[in-house]
PDB file of N, CA and C in Angstrom:
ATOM      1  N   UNK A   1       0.855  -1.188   0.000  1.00  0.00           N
ATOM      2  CA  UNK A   1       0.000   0.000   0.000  1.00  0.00           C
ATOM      3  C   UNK A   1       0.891   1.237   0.000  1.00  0.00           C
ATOM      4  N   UNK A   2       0.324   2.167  -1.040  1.00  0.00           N
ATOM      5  CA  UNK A   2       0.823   3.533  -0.731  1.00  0.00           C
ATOM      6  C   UNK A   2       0.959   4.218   0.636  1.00  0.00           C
ATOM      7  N   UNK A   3       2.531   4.739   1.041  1.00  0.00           N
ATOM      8  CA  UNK A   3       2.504   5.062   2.077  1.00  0.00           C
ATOM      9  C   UNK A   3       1.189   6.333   2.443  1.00  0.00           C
ATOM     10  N   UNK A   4       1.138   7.300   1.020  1.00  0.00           N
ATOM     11  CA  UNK A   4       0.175   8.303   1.260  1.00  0.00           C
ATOM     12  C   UNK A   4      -1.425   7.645   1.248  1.00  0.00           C
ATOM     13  N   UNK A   5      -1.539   6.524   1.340  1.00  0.00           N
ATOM     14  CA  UNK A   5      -2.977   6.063   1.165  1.00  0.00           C
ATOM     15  C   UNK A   5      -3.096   6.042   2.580  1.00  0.00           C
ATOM     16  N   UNK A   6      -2.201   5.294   3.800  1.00  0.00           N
ATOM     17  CA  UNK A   6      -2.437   5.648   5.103  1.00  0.00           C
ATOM     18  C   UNK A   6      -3.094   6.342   5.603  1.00  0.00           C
ATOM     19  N   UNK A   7      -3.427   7.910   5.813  1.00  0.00           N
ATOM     20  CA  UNK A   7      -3.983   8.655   6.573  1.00  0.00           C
ATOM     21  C   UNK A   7      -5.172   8.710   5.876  1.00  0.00           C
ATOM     22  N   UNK A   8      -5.428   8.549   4.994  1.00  0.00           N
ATOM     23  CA  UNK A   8      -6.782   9.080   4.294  1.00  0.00           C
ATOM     24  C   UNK A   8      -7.688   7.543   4.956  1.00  0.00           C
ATOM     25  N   UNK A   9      -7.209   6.057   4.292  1.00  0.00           N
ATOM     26  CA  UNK A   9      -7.766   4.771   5.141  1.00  0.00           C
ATOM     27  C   UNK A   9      -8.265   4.920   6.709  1.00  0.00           C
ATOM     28  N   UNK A  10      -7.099   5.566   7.382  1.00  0.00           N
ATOM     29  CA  UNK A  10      -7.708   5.804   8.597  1.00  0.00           C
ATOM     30  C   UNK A  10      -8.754   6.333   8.554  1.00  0.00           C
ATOM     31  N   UNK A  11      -8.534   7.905   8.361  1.00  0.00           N
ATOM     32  CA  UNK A  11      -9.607   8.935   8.222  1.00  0.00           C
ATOM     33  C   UNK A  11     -11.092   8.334   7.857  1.00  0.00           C
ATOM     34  N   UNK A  12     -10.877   7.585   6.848  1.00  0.00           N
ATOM     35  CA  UNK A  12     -12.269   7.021   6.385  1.00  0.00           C
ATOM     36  C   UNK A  12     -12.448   6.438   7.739  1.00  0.00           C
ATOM     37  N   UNK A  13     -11.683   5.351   8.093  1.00  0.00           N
ATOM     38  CA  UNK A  13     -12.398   4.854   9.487  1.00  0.00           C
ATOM     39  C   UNK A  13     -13.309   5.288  10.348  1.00  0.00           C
ATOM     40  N   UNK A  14     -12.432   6.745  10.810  1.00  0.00           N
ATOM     41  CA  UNK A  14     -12.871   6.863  12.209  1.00  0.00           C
ATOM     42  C   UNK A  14     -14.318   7.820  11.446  1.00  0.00           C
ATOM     43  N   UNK A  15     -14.126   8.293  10.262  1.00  0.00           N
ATOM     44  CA  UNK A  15     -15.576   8.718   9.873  1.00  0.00           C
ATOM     45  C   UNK A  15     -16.627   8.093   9.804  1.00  0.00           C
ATOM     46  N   UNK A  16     -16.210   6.248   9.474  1.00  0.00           N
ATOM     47  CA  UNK A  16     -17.455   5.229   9.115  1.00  0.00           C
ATOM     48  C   UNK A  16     -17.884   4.510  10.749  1.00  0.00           C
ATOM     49  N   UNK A  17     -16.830   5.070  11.222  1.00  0.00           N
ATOM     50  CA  UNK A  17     -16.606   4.177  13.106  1.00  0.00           C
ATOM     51  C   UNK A  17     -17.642   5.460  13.643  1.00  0.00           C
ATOM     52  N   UNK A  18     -17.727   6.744  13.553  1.00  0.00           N
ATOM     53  CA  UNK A  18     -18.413   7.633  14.000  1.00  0.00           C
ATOM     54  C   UNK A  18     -19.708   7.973  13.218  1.00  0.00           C
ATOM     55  N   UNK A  19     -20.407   6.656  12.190  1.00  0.00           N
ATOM     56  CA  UNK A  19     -21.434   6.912  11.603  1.00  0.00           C
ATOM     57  C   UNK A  19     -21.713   7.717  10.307  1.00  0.00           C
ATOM     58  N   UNK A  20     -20.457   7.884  10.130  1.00  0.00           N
ATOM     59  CA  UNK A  20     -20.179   9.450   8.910  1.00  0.00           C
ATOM     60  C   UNK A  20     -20.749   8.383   8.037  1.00  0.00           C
ATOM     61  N   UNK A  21     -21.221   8.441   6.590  1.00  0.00           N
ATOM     62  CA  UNK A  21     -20.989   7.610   5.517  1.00  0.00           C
ATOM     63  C   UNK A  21     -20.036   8.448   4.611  1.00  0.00           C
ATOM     64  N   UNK A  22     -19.146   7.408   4.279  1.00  0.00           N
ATOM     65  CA  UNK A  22     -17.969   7.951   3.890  1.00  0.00           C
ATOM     66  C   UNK A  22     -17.658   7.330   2.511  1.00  0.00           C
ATOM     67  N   UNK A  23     -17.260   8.007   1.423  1.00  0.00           N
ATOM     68  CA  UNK A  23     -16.527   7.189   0.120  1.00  0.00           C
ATOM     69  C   UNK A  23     -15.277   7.685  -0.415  1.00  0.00           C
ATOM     70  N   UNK A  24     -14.364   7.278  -1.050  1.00  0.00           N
ATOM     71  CA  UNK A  24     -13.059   7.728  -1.250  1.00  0.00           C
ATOM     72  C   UNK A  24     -12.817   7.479  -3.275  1.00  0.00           C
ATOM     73  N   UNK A  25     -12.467   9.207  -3.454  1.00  0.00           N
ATOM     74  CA  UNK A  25     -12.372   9.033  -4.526  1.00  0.00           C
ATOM     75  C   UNK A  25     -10.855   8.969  -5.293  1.00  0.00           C
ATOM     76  N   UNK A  26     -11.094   7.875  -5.808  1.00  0.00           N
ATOM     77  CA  UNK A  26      -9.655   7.017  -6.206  1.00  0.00           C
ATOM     78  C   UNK A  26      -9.317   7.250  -7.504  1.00  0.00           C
ATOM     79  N   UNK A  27     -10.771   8.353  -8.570  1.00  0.00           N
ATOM     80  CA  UNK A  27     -10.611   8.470 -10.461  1.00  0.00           C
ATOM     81  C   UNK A  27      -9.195   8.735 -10.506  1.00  0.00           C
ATOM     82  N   UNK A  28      -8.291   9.675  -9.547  1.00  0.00           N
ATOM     83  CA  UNK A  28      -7.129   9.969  -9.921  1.00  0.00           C
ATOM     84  C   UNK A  28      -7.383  11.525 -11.036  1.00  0.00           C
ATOM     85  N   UNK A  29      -9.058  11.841 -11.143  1.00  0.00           N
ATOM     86  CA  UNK A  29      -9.005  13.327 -11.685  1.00  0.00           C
ATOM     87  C   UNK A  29      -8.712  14.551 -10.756  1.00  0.00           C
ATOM     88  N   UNK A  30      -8.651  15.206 -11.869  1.00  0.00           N
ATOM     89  CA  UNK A  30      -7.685  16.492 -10.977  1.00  0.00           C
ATOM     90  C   UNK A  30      -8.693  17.275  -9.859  1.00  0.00           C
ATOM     91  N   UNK A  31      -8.437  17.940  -8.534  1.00  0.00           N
ATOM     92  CA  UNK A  31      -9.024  18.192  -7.642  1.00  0.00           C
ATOM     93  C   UNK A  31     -10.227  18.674  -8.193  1.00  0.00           C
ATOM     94  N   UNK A  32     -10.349  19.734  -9.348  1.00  0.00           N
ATOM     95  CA  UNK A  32     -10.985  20.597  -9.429  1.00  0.00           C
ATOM     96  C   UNK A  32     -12.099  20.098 -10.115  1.00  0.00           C
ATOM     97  N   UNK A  33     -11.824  18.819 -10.663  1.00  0.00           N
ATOM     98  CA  UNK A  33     -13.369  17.610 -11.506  1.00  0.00           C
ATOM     99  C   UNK A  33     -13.576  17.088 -10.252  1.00  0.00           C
ATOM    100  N   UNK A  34     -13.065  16.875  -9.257  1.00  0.00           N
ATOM    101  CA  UNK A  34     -13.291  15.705  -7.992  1.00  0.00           C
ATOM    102  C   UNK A  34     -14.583  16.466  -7.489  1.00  0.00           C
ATOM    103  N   UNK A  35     -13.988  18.247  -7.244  1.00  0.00           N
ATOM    104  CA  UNK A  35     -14.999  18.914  -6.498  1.00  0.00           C
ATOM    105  C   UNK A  35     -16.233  19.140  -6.999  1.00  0.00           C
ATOM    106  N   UNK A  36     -16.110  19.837  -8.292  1.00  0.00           N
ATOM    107  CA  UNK A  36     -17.220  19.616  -9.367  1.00  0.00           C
ATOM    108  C   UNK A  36     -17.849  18.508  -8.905  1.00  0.00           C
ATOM    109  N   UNK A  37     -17.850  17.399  -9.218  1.00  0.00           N
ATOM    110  CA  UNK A  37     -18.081  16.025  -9.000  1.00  0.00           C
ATOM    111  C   UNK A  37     -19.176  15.878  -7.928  1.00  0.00           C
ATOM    112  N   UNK A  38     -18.543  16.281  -6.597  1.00  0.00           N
ATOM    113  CA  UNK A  38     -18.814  16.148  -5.155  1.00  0.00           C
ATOM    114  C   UNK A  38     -20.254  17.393  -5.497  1.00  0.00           C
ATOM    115  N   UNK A  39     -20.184  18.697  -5.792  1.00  0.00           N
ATOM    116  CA  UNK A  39     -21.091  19.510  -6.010  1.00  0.00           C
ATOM    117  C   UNK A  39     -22.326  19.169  -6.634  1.00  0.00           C
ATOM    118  N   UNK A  40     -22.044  18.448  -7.662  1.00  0.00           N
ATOM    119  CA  UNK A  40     -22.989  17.850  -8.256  1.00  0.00           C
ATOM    120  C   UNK A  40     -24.043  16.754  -7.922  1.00  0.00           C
ATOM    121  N   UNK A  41     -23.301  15.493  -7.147  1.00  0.00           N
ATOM    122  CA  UNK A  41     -24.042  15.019  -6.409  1.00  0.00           C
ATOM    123  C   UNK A  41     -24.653  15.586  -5.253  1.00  0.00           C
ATOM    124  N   UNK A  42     -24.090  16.654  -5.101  1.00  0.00           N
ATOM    125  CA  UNK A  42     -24.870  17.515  -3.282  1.00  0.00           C
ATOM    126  C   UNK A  42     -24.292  16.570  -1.825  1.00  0.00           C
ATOM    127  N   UNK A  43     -22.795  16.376  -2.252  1.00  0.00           N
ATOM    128  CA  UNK A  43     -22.225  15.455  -1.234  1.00  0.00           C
ATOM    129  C   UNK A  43     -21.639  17.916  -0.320  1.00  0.00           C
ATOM    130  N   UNK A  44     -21.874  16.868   0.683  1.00  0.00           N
ATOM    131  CA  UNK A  44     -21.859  18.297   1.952  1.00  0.00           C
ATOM    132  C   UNK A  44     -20.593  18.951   2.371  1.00  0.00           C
ATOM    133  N   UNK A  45     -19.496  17.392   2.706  1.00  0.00           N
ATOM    134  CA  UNK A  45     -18.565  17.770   2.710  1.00  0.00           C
ATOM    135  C   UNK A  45     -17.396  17.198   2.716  1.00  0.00           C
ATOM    136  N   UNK A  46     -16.503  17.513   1.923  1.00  0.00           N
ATOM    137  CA  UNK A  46     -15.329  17.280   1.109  1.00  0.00           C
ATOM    138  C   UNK A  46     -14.161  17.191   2.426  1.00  0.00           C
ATOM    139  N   UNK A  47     -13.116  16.031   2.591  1.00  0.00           N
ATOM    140  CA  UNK A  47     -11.754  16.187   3.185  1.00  0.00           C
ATOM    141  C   UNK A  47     -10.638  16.099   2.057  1.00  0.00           C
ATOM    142  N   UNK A  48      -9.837  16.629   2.368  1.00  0.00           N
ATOM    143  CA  UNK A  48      -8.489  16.670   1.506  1.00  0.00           C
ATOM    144  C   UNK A  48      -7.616  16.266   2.420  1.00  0.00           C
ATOM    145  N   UNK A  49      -6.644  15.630   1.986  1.00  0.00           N
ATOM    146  CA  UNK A  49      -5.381  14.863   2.511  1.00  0.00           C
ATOM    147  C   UNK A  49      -4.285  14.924   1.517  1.00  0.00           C
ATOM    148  N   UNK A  50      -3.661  15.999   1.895  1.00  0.00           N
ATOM    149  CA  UNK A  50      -2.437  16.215   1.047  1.00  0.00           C
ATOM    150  C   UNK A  50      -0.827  15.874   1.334  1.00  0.00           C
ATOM    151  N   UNK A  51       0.025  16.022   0.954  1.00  0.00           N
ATOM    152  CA  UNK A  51       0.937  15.489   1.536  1.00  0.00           C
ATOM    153  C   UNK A  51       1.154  16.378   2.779  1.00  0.00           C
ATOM    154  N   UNK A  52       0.881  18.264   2.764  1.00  0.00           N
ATOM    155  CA  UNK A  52       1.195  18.689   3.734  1.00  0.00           C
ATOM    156  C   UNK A  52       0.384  18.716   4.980  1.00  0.00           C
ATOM    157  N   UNK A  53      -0.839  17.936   4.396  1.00  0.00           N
ATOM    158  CA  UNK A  53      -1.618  18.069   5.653  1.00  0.00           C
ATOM    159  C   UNK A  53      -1.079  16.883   6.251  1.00  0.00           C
ATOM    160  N   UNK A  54      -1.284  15.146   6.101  1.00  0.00           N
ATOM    161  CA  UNK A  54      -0.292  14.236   6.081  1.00  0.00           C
ATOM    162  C   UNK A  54       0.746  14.247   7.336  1.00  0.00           C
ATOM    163  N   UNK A  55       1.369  15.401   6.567  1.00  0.00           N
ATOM    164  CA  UNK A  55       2.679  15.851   7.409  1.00  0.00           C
ATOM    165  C   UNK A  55       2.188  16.052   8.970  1.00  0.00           C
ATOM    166  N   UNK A  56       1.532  16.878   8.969  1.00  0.00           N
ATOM    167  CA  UNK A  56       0.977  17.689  10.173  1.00  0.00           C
ATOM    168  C   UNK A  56      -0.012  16.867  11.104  1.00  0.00           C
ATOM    169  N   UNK A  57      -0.542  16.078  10.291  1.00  0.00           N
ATOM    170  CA  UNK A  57      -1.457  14.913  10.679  1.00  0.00           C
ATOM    171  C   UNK A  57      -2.826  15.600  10.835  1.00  0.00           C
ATOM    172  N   UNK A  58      -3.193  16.487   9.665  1.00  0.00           N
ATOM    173  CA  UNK A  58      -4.687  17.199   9.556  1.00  0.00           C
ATOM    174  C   UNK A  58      -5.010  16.859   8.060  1.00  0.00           C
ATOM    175  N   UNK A  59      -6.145  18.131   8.275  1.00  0.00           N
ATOM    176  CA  UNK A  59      -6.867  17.469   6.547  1.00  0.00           C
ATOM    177  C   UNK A  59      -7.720  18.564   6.261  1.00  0.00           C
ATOM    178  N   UNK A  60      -7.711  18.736   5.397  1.00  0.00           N
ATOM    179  CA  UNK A  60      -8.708  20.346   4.651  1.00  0.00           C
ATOM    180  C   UNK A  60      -9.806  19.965   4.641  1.00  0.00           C
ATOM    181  N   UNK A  61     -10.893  20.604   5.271  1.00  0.00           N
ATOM    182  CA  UNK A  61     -12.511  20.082   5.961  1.00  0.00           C
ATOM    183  C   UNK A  61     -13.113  21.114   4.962  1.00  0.00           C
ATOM    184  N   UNK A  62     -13.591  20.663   3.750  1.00  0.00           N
ATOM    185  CA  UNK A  62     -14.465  21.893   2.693  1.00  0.00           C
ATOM    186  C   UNK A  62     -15.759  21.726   3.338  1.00  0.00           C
ATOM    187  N   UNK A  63     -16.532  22.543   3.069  1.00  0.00           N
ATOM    188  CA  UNK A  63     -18.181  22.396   3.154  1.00  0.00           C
ATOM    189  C   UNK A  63     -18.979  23.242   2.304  1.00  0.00           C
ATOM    190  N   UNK A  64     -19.216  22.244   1.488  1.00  0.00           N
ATOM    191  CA  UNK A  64     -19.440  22.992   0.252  1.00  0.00           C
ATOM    192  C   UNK A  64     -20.840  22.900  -0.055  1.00  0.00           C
ATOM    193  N   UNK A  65     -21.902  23.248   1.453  1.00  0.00           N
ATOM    194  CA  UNK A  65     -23.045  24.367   1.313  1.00  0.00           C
ATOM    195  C   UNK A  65     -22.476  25.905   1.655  1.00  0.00           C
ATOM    196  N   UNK A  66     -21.548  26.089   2.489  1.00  0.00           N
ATOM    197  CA  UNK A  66     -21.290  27.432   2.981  1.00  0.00           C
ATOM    198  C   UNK A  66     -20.289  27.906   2.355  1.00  0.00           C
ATOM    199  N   UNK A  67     -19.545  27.080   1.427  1.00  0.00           N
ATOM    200  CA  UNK A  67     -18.166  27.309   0.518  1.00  0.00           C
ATOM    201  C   UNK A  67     -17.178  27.718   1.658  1.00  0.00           C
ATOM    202  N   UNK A  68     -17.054  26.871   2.541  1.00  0.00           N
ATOM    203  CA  UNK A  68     -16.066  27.130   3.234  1.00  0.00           C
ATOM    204  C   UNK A  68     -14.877  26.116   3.670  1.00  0.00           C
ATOM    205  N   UNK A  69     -13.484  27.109   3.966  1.00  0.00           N
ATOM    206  CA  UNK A  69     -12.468  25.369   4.288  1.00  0.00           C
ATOM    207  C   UNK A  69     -11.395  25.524   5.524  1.00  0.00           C
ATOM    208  N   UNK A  70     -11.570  24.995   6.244  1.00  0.00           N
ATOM    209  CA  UNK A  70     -10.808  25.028   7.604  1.00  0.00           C
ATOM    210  C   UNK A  70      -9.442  23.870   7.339  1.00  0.00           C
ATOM    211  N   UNK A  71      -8.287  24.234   7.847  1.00  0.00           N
ATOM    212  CA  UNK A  71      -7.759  22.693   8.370  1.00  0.00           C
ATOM    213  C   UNK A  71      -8.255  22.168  10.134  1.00  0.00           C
ATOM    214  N   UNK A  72      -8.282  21.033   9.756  1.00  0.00           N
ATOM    215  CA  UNK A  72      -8.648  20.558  10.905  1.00  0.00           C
ATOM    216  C   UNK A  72      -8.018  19.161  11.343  1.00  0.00           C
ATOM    217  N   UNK A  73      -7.903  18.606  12.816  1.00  0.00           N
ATOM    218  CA  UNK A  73      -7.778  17.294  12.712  1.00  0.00           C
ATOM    219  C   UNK A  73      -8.919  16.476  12.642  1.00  0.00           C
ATOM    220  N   UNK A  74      -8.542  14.863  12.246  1.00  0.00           N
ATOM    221  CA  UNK A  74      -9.487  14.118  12.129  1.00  0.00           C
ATOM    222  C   UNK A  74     -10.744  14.110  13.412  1.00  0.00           C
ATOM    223  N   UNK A  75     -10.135  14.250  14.632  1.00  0.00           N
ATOM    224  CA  UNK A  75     -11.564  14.669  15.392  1.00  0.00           C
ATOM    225  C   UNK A  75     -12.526  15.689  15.157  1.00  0.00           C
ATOM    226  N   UNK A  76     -11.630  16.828  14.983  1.00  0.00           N
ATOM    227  CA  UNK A  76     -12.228  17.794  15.307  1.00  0.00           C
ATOM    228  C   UNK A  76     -13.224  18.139  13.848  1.00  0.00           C
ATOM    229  N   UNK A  77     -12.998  17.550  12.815  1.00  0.00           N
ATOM    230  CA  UNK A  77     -13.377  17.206  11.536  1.00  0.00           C
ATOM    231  C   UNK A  77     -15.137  16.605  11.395  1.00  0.00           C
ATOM    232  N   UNK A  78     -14.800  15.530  12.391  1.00  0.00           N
ATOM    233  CA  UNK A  78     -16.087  14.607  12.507  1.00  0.00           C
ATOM    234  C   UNK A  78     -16.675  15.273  13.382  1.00  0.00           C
ATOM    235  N   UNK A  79     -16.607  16.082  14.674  1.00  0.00           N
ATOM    236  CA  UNK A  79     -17.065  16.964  15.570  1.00  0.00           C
ATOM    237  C   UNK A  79     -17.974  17.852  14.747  1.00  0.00           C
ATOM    238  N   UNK A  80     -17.180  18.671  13.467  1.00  0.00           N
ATOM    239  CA  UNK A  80     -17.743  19.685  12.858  1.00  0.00           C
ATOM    240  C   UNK A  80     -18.897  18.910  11.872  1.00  0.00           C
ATOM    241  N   UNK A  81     -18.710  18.281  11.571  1.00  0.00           N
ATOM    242  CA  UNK A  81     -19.663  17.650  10.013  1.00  0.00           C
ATOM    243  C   UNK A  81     -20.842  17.071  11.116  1.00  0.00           C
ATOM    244  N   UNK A  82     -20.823  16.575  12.201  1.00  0.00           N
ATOM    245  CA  UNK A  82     -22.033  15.535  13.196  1.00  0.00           C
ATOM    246  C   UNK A  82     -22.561  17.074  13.535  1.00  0.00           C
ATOM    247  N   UNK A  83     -22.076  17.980  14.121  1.00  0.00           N
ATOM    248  CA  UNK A  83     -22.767  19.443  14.278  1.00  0.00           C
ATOM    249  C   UNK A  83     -23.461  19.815  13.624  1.00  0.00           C
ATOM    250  N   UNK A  84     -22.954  20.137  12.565  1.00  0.00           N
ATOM    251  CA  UNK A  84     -23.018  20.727  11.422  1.00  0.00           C
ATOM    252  C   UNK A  84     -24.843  19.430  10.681  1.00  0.00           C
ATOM    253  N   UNK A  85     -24.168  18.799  10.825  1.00  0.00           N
ATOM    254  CA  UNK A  85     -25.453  17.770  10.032  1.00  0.00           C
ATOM    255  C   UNK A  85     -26.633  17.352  11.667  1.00  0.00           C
ATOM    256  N   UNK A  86     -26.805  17.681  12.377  1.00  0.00           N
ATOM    257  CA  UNK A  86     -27.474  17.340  13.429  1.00  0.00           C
ATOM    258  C   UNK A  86     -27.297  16.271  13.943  1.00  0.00           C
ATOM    259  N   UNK A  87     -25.485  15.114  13.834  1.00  0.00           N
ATOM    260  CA  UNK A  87     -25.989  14.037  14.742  1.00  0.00           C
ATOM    261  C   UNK A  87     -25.058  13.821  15.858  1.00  0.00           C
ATOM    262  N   UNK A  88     -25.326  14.794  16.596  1.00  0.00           N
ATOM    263  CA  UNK A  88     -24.306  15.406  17.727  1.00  0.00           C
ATOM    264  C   UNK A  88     -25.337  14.891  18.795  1.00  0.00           C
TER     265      UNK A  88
END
């Protein structure tokens, strides 16, 4: 396994372990069709896992009803989206 596939596998975890429904997009198209993509279906909200987030051990939390993007860690991530979606 890709070492960079690591954090994102987790991530899905603790999102599907905390009820999130979660899917991971693997097309390999460029961010900006991914997001498109995500918009189109009316998916709420988008994580990014880049190498520098990775690094830091965070992840870019989009929410793309309010067009907005925080870094965040993986808790504090699922904290915001269960808020945010009422299942707090």
């Amino acid at each position: 396994m890709e070492q960079s596939a690591v954090p994102v596998l987790r991530t899905a975890a603790a999102l599907r372990a905390s009820g999130i429904r979660t899917s991971l997009d693997t097309s390999g198209r460029k961010l900006k069709r991914s997001l498109a993509s995500a918009a189109t279906q009316r998916i709420r909200f988008v994580l990014l896992i880049g190498e520098s987030e990775a690094a830091i051990g965070a992840l870019r939390l989009k929410d793309m009803a309010e067009q907005t993007e925080t870094v965040a860690t993986v808790e504090e991530a699922i904290w915001q989206i269960e808020r945010k979606l009422g299942l707090a």
